[in-house]
N, C-alpha and C. Protein backbone atom coordinates (compact mmCIF):
# COMPACT_ATOMS: atom_id res chain seq x y z
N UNK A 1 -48.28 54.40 15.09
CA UNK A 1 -47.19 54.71 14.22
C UNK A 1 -46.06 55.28 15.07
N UNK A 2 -44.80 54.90 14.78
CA UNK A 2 -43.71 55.26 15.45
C UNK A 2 -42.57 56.23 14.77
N UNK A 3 -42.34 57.22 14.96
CA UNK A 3 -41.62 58.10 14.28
C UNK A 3 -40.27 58.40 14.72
N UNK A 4 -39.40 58.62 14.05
CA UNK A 4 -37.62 58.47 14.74
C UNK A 4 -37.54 60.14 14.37
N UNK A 5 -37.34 60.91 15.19
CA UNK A 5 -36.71 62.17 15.65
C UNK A 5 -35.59 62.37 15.78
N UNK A 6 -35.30 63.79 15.42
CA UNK A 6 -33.77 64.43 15.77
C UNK A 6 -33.55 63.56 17.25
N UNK A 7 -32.16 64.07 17.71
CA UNK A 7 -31.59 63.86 18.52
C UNK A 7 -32.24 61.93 19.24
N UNK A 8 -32.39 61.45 18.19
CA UNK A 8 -32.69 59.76 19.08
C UNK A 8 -33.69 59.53 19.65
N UNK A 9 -34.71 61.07 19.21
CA UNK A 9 -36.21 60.82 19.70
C UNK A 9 -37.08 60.28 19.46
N UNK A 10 -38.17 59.51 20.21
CA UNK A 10 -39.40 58.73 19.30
C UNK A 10 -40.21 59.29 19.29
N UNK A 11 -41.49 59.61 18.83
CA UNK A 11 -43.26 59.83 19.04
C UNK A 11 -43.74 58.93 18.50
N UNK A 12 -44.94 58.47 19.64
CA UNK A 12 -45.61 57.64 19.10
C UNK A 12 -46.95 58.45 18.78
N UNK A 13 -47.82 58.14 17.36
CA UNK A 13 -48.82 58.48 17.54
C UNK A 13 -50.03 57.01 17.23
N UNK A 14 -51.11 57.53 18.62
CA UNK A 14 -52.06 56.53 18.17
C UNK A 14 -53.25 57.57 17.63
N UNK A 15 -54.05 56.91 16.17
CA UNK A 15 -55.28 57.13 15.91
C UNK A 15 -56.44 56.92 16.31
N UNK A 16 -57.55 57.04 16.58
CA UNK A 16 -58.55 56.39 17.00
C UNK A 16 -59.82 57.08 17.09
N UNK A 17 -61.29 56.49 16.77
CA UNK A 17 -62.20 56.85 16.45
C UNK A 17 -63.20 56.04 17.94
N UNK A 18 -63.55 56.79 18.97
CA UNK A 18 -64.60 56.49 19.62
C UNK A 18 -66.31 56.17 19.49
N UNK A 19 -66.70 55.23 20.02
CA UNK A 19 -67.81 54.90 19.95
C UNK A 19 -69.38 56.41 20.13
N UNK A 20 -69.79 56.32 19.79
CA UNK A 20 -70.81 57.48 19.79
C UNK A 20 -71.43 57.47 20.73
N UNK A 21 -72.34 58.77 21.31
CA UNK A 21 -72.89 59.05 22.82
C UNK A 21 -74.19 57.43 22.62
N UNK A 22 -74.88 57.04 21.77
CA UNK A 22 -75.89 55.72 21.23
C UNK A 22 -75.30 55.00 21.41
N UNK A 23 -74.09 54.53 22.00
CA UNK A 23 -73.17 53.26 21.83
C UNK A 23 -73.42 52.49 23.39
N UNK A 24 -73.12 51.26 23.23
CA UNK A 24 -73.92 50.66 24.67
C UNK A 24 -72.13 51.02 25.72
N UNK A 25 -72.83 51.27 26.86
CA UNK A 25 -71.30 51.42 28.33
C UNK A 25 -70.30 50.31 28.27
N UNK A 26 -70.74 48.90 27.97
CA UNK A 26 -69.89 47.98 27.24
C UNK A 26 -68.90 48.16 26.06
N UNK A 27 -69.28 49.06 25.18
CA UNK A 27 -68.72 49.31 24.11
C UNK A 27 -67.77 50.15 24.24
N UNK A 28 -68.17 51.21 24.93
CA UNK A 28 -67.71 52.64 25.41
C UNK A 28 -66.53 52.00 26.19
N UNK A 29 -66.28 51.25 27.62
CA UNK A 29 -65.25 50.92 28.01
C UNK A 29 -64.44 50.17 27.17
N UNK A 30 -65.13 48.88 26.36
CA UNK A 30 -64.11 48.58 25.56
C UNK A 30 -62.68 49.31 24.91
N UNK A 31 -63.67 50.11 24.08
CA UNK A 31 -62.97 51.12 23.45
C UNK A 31 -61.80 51.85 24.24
N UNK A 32 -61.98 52.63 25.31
CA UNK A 32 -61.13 52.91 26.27
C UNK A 32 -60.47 51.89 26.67
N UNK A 33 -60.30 50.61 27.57
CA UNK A 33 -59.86 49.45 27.77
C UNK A 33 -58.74 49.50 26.68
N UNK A 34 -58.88 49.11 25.48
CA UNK A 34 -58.16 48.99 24.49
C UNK A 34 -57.00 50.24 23.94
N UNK A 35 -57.51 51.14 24.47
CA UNK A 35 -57.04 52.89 23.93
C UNK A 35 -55.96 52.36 25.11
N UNK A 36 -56.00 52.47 26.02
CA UNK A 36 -55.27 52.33 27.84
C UNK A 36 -54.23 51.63 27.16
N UNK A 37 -54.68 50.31 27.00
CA UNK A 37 -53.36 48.99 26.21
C UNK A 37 -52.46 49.64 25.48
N UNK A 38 -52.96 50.55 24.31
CA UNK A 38 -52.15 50.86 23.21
C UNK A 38 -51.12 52.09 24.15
N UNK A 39 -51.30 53.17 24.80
CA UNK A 39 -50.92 54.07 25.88
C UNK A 39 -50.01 53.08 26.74
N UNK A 40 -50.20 52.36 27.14
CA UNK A 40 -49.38 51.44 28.08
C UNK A 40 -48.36 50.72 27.22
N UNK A 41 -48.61 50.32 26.25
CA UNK A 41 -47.36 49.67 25.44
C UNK A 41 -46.42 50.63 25.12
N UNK A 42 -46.90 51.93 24.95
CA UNK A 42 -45.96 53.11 24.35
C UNK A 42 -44.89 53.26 25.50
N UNK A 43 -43.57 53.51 24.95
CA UNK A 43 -42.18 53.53 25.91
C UNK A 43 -42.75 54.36 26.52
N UNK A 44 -42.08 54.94 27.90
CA UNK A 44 -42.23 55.99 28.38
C UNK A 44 -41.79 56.97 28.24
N UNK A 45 -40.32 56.73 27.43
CA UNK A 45 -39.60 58.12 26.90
C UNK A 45 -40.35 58.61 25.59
N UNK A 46 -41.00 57.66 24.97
CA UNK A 46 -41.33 58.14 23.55
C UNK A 46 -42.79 59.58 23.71
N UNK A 47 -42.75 60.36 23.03
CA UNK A 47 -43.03 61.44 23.25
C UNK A 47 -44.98 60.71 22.49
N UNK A 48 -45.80 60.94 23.20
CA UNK A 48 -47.17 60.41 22.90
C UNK A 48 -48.16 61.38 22.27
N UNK A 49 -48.68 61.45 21.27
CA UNK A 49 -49.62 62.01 20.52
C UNK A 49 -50.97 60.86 20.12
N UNK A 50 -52.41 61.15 20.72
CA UNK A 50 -53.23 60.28 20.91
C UNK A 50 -54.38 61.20 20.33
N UNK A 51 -54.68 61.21 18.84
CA UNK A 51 -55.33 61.99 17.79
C UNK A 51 -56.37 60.91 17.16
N UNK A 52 -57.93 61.76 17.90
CA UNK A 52 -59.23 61.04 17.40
C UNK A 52 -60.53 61.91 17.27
N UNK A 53 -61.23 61.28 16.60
CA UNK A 53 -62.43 61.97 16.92
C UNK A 53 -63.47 60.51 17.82
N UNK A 54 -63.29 61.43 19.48
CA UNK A 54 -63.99 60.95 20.32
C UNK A 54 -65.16 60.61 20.47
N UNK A 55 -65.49 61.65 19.91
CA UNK A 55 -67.41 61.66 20.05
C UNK A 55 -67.98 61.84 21.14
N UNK A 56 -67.01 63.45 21.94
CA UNK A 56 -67.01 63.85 23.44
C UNK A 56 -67.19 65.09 23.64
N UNK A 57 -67.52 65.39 24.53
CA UNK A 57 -67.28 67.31 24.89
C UNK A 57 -66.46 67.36 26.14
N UNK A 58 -65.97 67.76 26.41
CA UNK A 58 -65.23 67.89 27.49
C UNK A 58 -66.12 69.07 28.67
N UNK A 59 -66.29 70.28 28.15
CA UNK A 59 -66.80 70.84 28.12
C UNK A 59 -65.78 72.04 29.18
N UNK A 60 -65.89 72.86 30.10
CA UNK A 60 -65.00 74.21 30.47
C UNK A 60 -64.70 74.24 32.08
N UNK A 61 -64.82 73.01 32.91
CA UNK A 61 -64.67 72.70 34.03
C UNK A 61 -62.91 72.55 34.21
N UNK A 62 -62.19 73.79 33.99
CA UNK A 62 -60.72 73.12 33.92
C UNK A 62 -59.89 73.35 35.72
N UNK A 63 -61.33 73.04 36.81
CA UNK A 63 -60.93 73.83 37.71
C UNK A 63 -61.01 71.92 38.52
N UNK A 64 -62.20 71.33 37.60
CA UNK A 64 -62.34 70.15 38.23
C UNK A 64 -61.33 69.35 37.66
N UNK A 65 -60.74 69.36 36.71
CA UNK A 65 -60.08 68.48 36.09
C UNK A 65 -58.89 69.54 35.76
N UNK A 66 -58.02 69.41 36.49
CA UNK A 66 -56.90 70.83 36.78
C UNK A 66 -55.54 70.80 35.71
N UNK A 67 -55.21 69.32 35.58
CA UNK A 67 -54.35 68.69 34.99
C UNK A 67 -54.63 68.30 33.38
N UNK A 68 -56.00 67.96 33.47
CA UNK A 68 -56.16 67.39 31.93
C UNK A 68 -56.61 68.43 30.76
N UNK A 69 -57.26 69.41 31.36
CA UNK A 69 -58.03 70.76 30.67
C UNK A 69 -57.34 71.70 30.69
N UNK A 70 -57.32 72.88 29.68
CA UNK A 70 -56.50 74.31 30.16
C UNK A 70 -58.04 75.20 30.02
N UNK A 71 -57.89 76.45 29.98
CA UNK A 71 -58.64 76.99 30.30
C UNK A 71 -59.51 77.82 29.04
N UNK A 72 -59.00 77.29 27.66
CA UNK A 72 -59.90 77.48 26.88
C UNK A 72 -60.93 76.57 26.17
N UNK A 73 -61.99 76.00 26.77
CA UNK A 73 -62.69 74.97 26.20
C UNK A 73 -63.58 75.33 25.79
N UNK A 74 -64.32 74.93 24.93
CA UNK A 74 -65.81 75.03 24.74
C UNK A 74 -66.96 74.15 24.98
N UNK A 75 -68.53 74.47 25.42
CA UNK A 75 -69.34 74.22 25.32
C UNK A 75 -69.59 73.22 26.28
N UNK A 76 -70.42 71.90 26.85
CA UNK A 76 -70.78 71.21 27.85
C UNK A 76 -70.25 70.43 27.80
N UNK A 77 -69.87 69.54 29.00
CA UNK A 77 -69.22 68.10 29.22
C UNK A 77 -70.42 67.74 29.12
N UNK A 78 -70.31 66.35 28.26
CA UNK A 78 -71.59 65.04 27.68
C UNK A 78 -70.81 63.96 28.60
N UNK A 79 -71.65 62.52 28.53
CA UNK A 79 -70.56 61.55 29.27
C UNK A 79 -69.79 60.93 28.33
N UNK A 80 -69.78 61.20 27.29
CA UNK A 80 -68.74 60.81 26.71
C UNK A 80 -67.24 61.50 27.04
N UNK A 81 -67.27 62.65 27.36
CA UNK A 81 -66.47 63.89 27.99
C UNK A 81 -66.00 63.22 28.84
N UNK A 82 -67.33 62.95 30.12
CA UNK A 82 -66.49 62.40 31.35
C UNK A 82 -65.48 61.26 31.16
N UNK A 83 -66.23 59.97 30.33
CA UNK A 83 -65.14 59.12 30.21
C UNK A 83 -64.01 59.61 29.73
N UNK A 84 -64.11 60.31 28.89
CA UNK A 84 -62.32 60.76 28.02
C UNK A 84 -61.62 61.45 29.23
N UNK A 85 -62.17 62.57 29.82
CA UNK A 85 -61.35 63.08 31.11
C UNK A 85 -61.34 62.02 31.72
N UNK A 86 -61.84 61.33 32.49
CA UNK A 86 -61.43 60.25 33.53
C UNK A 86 -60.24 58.91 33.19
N UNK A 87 -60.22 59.21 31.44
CA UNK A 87 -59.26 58.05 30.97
C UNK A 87 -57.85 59.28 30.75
N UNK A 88 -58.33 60.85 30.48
CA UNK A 88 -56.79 61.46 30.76
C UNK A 88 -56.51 60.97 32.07
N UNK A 89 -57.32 61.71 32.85
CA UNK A 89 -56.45 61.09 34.49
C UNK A 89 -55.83 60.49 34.50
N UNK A 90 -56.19 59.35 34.48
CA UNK A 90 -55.49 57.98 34.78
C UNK A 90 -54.43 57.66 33.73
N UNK A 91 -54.19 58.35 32.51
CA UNK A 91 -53.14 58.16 31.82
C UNK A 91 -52.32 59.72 31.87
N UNK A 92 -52.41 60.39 32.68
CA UNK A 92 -51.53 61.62 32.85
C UNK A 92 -51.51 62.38 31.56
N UNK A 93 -52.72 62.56 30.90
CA UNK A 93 -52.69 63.18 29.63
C UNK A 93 -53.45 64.14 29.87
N UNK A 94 -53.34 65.02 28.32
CA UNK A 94 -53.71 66.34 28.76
C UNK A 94 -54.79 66.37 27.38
N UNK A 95 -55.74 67.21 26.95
CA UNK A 95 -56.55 67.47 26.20
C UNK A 95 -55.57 69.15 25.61
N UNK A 96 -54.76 69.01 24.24
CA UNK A 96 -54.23 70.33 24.15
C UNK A 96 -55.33 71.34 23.31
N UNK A 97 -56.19 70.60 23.02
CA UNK A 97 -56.96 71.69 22.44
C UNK A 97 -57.59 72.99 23.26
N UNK A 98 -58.05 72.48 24.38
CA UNK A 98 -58.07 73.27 25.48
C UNK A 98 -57.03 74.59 25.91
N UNK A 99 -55.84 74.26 25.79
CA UNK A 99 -54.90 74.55 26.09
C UNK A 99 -54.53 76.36 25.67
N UNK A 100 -54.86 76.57 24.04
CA UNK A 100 -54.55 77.37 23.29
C UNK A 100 -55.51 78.59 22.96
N UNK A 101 -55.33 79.81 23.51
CA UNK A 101 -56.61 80.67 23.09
C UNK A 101 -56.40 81.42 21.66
N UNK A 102 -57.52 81.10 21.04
CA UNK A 102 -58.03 81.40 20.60
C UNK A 102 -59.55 80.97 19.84
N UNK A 103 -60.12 81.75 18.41
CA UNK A 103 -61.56 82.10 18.33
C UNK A 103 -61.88 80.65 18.30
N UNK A 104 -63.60 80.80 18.73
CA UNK A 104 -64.20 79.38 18.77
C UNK A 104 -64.11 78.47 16.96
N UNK A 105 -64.30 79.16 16.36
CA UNK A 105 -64.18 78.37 14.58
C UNK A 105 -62.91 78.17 14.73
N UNK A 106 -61.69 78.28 15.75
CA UNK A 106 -60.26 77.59 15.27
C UNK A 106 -60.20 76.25 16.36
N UNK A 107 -61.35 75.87 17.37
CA UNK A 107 -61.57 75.49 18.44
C UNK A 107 -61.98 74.55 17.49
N UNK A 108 -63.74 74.49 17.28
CA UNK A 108 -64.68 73.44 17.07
C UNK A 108 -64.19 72.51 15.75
N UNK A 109 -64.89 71.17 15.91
CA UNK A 109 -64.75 70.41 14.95
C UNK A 109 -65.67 69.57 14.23
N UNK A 110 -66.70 69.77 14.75
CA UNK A 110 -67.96 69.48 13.97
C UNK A 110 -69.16 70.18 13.96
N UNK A 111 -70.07 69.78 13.27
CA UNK A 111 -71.34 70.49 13.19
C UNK A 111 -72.52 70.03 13.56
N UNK A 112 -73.10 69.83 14.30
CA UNK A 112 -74.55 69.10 14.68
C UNK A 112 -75.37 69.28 13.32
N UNK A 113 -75.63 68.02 12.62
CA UNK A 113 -76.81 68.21 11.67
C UNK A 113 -78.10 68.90 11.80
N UNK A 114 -78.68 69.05 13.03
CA UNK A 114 -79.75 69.67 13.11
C UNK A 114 -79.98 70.87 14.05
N UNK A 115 -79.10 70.93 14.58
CA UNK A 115 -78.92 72.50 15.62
C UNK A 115 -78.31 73.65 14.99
N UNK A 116 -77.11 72.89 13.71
CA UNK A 116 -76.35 73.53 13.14
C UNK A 116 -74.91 74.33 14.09
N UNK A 117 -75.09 74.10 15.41
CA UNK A 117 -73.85 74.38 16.26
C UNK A 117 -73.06 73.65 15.94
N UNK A 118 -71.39 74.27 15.97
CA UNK A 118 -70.16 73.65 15.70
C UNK A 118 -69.90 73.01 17.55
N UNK A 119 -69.33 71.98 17.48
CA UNK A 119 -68.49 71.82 18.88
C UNK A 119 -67.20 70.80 18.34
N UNK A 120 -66.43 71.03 19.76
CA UNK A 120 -65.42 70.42 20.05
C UNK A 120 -65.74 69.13 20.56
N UNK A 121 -65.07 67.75 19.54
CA UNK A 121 -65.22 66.12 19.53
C UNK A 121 -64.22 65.41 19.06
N UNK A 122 -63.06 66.19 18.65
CA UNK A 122 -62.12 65.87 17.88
C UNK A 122 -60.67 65.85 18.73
N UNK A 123 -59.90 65.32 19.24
CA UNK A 123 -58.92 66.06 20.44
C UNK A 123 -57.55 65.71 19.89
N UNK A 124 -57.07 65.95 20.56
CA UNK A 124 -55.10 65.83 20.44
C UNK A 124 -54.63 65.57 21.86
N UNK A 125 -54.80 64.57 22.48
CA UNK A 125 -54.30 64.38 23.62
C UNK A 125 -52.52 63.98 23.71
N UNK A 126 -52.04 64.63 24.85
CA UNK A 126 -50.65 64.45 25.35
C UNK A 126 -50.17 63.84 26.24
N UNK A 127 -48.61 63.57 26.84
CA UNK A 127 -48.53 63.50 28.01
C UNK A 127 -48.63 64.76 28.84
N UNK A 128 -48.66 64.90 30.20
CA UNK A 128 -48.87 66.27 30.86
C UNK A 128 -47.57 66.74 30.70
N UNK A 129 -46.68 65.99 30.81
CA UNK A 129 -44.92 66.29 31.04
C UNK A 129 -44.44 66.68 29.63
N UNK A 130 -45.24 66.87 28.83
CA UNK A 130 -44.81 67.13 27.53
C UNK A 130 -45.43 68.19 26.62
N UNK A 131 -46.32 68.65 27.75
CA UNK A 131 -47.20 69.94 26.66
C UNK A 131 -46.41 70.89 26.79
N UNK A 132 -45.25 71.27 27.36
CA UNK A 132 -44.43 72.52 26.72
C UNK A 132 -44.23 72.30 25.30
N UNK A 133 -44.17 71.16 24.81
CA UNK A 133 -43.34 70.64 23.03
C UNK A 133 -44.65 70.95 22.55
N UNK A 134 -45.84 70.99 22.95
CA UNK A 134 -46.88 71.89 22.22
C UNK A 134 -46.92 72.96 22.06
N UNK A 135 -46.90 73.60 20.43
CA UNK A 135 -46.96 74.54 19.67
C UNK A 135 -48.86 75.42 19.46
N UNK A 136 -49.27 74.62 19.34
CA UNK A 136 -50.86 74.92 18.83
C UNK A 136 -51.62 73.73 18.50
N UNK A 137 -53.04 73.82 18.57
CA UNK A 137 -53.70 73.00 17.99
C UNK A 137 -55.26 73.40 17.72
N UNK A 138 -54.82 73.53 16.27
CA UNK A 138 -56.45 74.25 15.98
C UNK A 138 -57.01 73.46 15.10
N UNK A 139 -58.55 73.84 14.63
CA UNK A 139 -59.51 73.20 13.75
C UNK A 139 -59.07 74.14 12.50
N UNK A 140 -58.95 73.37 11.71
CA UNK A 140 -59.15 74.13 10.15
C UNK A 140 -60.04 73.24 9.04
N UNK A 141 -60.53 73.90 7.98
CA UNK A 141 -61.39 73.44 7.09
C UNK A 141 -60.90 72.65 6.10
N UNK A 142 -61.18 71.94 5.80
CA UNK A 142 -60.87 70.91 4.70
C UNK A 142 -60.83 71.82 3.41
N UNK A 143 -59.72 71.75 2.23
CA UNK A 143 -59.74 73.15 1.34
C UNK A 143 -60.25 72.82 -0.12
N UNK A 144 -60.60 71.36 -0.43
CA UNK A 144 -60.96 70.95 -1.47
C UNK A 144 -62.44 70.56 -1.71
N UNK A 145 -63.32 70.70 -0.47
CA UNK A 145 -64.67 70.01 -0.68
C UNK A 145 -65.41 70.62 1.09
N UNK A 146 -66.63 70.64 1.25
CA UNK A 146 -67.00 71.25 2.70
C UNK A 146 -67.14 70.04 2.90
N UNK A 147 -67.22 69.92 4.53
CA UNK A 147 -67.84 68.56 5.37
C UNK A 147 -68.07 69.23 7.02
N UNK A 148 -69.14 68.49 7.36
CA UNK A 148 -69.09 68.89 8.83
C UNK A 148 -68.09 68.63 9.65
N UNK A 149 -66.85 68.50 9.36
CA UNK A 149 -65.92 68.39 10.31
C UNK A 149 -64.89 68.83 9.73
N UNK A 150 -64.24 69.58 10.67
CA UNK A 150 -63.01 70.41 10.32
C UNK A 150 -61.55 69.17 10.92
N UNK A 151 -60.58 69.46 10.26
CA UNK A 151 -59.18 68.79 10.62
C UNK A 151 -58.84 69.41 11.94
N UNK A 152 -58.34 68.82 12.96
CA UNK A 152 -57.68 69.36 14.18
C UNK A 152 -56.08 69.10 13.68
């Protein structure tokens, strides 16, 4: 979706729902492969917002991945994690959820059915050159009905 801004500005935002940690490495790159395309077609001036639920952890390594992580993350990098960091890299994006401190329930976005732990799977990725125009980005609860997943 393409949005026209004050001053002659664009944002683009792409949606997108990643394949699950059960999903075959074929699938998994696809998915990325295709995410890359849609990122690459986007102008370069247009301001990029790339909002999904990954089906990733990133997890609190923001020392290995210096550029894509800030320093509030939660919980373990899975490989689904790695692929999503390794596809910020290479697209100069940033994970802003990371970014923003505060409590873990304004962080997480789902619930494991059977552990009952909340984690972070849900992201808001940026360009790096553009996370000053980031304000916040938190999890909140859906206000009409519960579900294991909170809105980022």
């Amino acid at each position: 979706m393409r949005l026209n801004l004050e001053g002659g500005h664009t944002a683009t935002l792409i949606s997108c729902y990643a394949p699950t940690l059960g999903a075959t490495f074929e699938e998994k790159s696809l998915f990325y492969e295709q995410l890359g395309d849609a990122v690459h077609s986007t102008p370069h001036n247009h301001q990029l917002f790339v909002l999904g639920d990954f089906n990733a952890r990133v997890g609190k390594d923001h020392i290995l991945w210096p550029k894509v992580l800030g320093r509030n993350e939660v919980g373990r990098e899975n490989s689904n994690g790695t692929m999503l960091l390794e596809f910020c890299t290479e697209h100069n994006l940033v994970v802003t959820n990371t970014v923003f401190q505060q409590a873990d329930r304004k962080k997480t976005s789902w619930k494991h059915p059977r552990s009952g732990h909340w984690h972070l799977i849900d992201y808001i990725l940026i360009r790096q050159r553009d996370l000053r125009l980031a304000r916040l980005t938190k999890a909140m609860r859906a206000s009409t009905m519960w579900s294991d997943h909170r809105l980022i």
